[in-house]
Protein backbone atom coordinates (compact mmCIF):
# COMPACT_ATOMS: atom_id res chain seq x y z
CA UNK A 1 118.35 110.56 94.37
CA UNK A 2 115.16 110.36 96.46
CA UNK A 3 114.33 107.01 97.17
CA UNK A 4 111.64 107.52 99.73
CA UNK A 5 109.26 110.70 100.14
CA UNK A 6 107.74 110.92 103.93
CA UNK A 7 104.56 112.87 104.29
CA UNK A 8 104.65 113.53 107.94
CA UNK A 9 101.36 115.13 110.19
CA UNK A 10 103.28 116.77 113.12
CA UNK A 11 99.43 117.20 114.82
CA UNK A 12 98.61 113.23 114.61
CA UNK A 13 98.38 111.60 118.48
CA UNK A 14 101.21 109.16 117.63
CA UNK A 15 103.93 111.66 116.18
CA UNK A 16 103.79 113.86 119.30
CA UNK A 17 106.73 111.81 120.76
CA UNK A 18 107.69 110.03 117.30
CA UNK A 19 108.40 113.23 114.97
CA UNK A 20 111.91 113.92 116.55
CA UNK A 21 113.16 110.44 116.26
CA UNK A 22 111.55 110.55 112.62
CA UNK A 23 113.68 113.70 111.72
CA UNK A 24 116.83 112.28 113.14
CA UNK A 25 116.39 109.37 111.12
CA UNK A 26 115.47 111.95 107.90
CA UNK A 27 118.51 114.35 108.70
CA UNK A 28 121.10 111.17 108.51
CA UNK A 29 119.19 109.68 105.21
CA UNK A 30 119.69 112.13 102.45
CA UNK A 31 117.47 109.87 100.09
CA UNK A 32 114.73 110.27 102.64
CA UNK A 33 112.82 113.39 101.18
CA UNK A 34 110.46 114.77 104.55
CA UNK A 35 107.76 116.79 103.83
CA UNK A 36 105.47 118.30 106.94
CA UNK A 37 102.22 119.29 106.92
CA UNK A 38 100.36 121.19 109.80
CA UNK A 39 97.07 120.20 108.77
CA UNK A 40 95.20 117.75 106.21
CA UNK A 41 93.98 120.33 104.16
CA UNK A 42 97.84 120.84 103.36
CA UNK A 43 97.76 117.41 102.16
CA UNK A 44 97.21 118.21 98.15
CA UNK A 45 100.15 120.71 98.29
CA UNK A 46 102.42 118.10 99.88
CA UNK A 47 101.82 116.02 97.29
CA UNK A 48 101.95 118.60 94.24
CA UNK A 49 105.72 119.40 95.71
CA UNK A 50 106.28 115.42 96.66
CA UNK A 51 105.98 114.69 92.84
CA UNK A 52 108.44 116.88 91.49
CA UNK A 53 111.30 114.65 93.39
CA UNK A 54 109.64 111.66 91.71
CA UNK A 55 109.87 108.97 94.56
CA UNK A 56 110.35 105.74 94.07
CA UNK A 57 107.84 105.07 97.70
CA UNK A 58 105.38 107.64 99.12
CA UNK A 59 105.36 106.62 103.21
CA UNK A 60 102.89 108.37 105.37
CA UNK A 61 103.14 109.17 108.69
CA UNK A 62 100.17 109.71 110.49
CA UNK A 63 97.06 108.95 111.86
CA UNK A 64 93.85 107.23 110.59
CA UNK A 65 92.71 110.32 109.22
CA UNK A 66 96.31 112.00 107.41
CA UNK A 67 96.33 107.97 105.57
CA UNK A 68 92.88 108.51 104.21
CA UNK A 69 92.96 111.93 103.29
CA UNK A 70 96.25 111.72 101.52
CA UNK A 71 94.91 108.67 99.59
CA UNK A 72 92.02 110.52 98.73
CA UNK A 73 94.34 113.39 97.37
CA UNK A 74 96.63 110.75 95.60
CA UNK A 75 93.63 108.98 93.58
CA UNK A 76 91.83 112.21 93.14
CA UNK A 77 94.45 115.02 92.85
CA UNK A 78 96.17 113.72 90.02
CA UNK A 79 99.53 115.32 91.33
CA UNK A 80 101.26 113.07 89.84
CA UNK A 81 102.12 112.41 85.61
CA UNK A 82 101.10 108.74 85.18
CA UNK A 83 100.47 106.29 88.23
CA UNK A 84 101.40 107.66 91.94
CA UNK A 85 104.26 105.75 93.55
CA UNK A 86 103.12 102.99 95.82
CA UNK A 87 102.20 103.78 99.13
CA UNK A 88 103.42 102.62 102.39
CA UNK A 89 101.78 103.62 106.07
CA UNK A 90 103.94 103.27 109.37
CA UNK A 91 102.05 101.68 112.56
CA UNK A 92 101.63 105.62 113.82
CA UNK A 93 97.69 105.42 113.88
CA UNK A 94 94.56 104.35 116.94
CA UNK A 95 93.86 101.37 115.19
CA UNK A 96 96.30 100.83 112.81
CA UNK A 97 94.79 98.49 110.26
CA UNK A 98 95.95 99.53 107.22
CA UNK A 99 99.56 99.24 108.49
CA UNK A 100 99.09 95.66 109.51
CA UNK A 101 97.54 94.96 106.23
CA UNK A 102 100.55 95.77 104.96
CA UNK A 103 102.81 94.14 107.48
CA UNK A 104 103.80 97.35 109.03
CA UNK A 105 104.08 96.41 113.06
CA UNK A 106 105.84 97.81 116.08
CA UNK A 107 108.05 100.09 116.15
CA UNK A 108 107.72 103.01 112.97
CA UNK A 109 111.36 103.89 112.74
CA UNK A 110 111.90 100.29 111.83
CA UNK A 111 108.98 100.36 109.80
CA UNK A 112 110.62 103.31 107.70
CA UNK A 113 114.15 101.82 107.82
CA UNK A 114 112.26 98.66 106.27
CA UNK A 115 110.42 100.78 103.64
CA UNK A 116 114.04 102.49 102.47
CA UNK A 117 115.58 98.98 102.17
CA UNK A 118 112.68 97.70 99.72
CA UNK A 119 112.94 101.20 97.94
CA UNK A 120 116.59 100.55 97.27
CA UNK A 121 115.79 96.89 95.53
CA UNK A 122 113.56 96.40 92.58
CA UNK A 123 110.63 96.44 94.80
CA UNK A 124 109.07 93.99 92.46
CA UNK A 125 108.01 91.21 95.16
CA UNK A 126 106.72 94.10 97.53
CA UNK A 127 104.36 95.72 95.86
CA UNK A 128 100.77 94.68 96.08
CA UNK A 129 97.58 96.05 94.54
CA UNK A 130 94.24 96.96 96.65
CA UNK A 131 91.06 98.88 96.01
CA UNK A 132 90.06 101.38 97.92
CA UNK A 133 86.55 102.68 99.09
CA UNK A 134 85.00 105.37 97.65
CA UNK A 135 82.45 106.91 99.44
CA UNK A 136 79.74 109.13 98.74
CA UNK A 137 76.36 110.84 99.71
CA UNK A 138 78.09 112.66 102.86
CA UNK A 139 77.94 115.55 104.32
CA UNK A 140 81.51 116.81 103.59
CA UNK A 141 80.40 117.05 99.53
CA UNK A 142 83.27 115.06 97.31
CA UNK A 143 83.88 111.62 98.03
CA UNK A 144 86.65 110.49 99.96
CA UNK A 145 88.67 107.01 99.98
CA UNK A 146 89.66 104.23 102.77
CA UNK A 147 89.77 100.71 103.23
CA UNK A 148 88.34 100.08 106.34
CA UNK A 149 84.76 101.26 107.30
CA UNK A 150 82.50 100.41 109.84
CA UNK A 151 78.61 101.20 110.68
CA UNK A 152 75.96 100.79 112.67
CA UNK A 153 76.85 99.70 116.64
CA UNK A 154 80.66 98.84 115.26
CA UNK A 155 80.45 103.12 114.19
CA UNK A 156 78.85 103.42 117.71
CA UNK A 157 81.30 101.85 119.58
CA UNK A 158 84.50 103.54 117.48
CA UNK A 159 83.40 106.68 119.11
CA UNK A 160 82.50 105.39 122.57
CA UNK A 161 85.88 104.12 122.46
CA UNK A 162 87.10 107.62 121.19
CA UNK A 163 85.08 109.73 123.24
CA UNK A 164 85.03 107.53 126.35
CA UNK A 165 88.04 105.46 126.88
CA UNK A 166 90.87 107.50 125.16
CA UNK A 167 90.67 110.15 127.05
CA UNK A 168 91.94 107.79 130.61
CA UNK A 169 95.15 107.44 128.89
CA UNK A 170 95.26 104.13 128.54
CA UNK A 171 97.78 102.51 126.24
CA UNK A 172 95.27 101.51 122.85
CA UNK A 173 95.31 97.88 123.73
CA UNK A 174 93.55 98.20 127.04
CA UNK A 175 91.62 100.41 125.78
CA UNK A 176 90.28 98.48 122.98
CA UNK A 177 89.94 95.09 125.57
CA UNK A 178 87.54 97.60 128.02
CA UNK A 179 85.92 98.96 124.78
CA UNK A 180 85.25 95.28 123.92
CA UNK A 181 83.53 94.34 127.43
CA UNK A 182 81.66 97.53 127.37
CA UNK A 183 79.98 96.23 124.17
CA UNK A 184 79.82 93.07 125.35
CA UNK A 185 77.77 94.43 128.50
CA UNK A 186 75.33 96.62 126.32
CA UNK A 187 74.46 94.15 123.57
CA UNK A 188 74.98 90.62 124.52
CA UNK A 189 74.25 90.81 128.42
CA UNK A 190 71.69 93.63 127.37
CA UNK A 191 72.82 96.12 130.36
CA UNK A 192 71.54 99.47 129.96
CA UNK A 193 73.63 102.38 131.31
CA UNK A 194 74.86 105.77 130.41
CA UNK A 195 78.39 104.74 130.68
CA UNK A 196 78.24 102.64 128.58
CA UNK A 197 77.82 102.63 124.33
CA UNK A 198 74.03 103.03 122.91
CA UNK A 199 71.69 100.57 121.10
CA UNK A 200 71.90 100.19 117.44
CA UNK A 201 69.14 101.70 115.36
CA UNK A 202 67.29 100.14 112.46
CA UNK A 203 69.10 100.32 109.40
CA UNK A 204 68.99 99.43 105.52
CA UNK A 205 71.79 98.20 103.77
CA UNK A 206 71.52 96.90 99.60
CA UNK A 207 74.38 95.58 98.09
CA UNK A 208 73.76 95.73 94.32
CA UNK A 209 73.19 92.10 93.17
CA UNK A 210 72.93 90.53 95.68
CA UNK A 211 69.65 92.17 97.24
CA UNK A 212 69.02 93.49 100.34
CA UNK A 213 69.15 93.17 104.52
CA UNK A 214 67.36 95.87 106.87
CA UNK A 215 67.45 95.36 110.37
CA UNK A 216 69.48 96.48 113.75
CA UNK A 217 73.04 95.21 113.24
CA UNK A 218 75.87 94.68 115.91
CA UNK A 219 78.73 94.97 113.70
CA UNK A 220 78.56 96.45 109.92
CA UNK A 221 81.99 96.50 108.16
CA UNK A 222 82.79 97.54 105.02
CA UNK A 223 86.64 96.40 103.30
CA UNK A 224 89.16 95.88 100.88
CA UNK A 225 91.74 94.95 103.21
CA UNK A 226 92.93 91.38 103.07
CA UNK A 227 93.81 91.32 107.17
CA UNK A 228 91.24 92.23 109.57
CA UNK A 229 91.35 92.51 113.12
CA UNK A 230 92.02 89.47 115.16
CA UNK A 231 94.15 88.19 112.15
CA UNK A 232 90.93 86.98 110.23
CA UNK A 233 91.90 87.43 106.66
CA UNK A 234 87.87 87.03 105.36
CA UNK A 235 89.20 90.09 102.79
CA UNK A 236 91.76 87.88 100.91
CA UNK A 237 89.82 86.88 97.93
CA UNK A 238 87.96 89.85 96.87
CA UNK A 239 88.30 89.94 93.61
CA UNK A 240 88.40 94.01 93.28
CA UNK A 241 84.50 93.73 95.21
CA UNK A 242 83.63 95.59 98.59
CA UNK A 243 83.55 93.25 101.09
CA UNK A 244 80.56 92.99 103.84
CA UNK A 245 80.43 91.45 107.33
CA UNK A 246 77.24 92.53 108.81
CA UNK A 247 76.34 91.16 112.37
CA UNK A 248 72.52 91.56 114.00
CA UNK A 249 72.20 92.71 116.89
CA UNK A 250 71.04 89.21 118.98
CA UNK A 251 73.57 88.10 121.79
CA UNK A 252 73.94 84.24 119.80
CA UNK A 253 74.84 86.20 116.19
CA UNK A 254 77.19 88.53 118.04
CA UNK A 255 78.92 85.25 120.32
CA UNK A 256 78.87 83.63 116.59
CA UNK A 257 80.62 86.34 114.92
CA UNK A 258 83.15 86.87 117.64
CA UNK A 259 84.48 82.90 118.77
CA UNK A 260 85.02 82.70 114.78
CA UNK A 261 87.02 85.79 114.83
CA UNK A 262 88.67 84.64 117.55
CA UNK A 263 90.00 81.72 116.05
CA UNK A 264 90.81 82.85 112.39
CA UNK A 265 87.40 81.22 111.21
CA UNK A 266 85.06 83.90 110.03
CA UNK A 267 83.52 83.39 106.87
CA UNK A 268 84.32 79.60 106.30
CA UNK A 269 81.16 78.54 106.87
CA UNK A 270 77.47 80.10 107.11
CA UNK A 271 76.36 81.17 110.45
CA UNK A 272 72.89 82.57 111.53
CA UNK A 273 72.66 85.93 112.22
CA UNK A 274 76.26 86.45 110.54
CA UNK A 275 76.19 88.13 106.87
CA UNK A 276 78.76 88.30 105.13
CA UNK A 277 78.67 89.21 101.01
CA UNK A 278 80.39 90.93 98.07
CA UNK A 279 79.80 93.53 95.85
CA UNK A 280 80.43 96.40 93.88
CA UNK A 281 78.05 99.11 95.03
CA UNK A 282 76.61 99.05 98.92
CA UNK A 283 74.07 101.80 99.98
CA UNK A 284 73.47 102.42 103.90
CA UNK A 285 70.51 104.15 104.90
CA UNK A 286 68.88 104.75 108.48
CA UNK A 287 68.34 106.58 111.29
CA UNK A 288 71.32 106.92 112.24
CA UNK A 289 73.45 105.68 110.07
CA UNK A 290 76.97 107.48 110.27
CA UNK A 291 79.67 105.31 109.49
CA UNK A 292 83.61 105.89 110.01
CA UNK A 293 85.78 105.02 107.62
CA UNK A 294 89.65 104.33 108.14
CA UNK A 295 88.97 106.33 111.93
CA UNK A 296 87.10 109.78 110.33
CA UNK A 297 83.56 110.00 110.78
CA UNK A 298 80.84 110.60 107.91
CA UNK A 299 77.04 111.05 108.34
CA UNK A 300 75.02 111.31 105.01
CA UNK A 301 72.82 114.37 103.88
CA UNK A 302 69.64 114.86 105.26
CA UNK A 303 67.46 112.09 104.34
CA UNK A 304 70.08 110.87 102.37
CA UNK A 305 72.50 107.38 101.51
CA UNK A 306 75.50 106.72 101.14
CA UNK A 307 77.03 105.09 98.56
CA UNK A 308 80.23 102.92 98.65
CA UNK A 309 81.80 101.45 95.51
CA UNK A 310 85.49 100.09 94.61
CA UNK A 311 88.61 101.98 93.16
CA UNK A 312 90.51 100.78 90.54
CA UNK A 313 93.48 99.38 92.49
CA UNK A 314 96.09 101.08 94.19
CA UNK A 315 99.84 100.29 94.57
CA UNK A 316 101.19 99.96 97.88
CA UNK A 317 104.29 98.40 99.48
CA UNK A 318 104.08 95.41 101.71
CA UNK A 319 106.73 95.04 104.40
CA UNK A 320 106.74 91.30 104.10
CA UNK A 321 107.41 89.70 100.80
């Protein structure tokens, strides 16, 4: 009986050294069903063959982009008769945050020997519900899902960090810290170089019902995750809504924003400069107003917006009870 199925990206940064461990832990699990792709667009066929072993857990072992695109095939493929199996992700990505939303830390063969143990109970207490992101208006055509996205200089510094800092080697910690003081230079100490990451531009964002803010932000974020980074967990009561944090690009907002993340405090009480809101449609629109969502990169149609709105919600598996 297959208790777990493992949808595997052999090409992702973190299973370059991980896969062989992952398929010595596979070969002495027989209820451990492995299924490898060699790229995302193999994603959809992974899961078409996934669902005929009927799994009682789908894990996924990848990066930022395998998670999103196979939850984008999962809600949208309809692979599966009925509702999918609940999803877990091992701690295999850059950033990682949908794993530590769902308590998935340190080392992924744990993570996985976890996951089989919960798959072999009832499961009942471990499975929690989110809603994903569904967005729209891009380039790329059909919409695609996450749970994380960020915009405006938050987008901008994503890819500095990609483009800039990755490449050294670094382990992802350090590189996020240098990342950190790099934006810290540019916006708050207002130090202009080419090494370091660019301005934000003016941009429009409406959240439908709750009107509308236009100006250069900082920091846009876009979730349905209950844990963000630093451990803030602003996300925990959003009652199937998007969640906003949208920071404007002064040095006092941005200090604001960042000695309340610091400390767990972020959105429990109003701060100037600091927006934070909920609802159930956002549009983004600007000059340059790519976003990223859950690591993959997105820029809307020519003169065009994107559109974010809620799933219905999604099982997954939480490694915590």
């Amino acid at each position: 009986m297959v208790e777990v199925a493992l949808l595997s990206n052999p090409r992702s940064t973190g299973n370059k050294h991980l896969l062989p461990r992952v398929r010595s832990f596979c070969a002495q699990h027989s209820e451990v069903f492995h299924y490898e792709v060699e790229s995302v667009e193999q994603i959809g066929e992974a899961l078409r063959t996934i669902a005929r072993v009927k799994p009682k857990v789908l894990v996924v072992n990848g990066g930022d982009g395998t998670v999103q695109a196979a939850l984008t095939e999962l809600y949208l493929g309809g692979h599966f008769d009925g509702s999918p199996p609940p999803v877990a992700v091992l701690p295999n990505g850059k950033t990682n945050l949908i794993a530590l939303d769902l308590g998935a830390v340190g080392d992924p063969i744990d993570a996985l020997k976890r996951v089989l143990e919960i798959a072999r109970s009832d499961m009942g207490d471990h499975v929690v519900v989110r809603e994903l992101i569904a967005l729209s208006g891009h380039e790329t055509g059909k919409p695609v899902l996450g749970m994380f996205l960020g915009g405006a200089g938050l987008a901008d510094s994503i890819l500095y960090c990609r483009n800039k800092i990755y490449p050294l080697g670094l382990p992802n910690g350090l590189s996020h810290v240098i990342t950190a003081i790099a934006v810290m230079m540019a916006l708050v100490l207002n130090i202009r170089a080419a090494f370091l990451p660019p301005r934000a531009t003016q941009m429009k964002v409406t959240m439908v019902r709750q009107g509308q803010l236009q100006g250069k932000f900082a920091v846009l974020i876009v979730t349905t995750l209950h844990r963000l980074l630093l451990g803030s967990d602003i996300g925990r009561t959003t009652n199937g809504m998007l969640q906003m944090i949208a920071v404007e690009q002064t040095p006092m907002a941005l200090l604001r924003a960042l000695g309340a993340s610091l400390f767990g405090m972020i959105g429990r009480n109003r701060m100037q400069g600091v927006h934070i809101q909920q609802g159930d449609e956002i549009r983004i629109e600007g000059d340059r107003s790519s976003v990223i969502l859950d690591g993959e990169i997105f820029q809307p149609v020519a003169g065009g917006v994107l559109v974010l709105k809620p799933t219905a919600p999604v099982s997954f598996v939480k490694l915590a009870a």
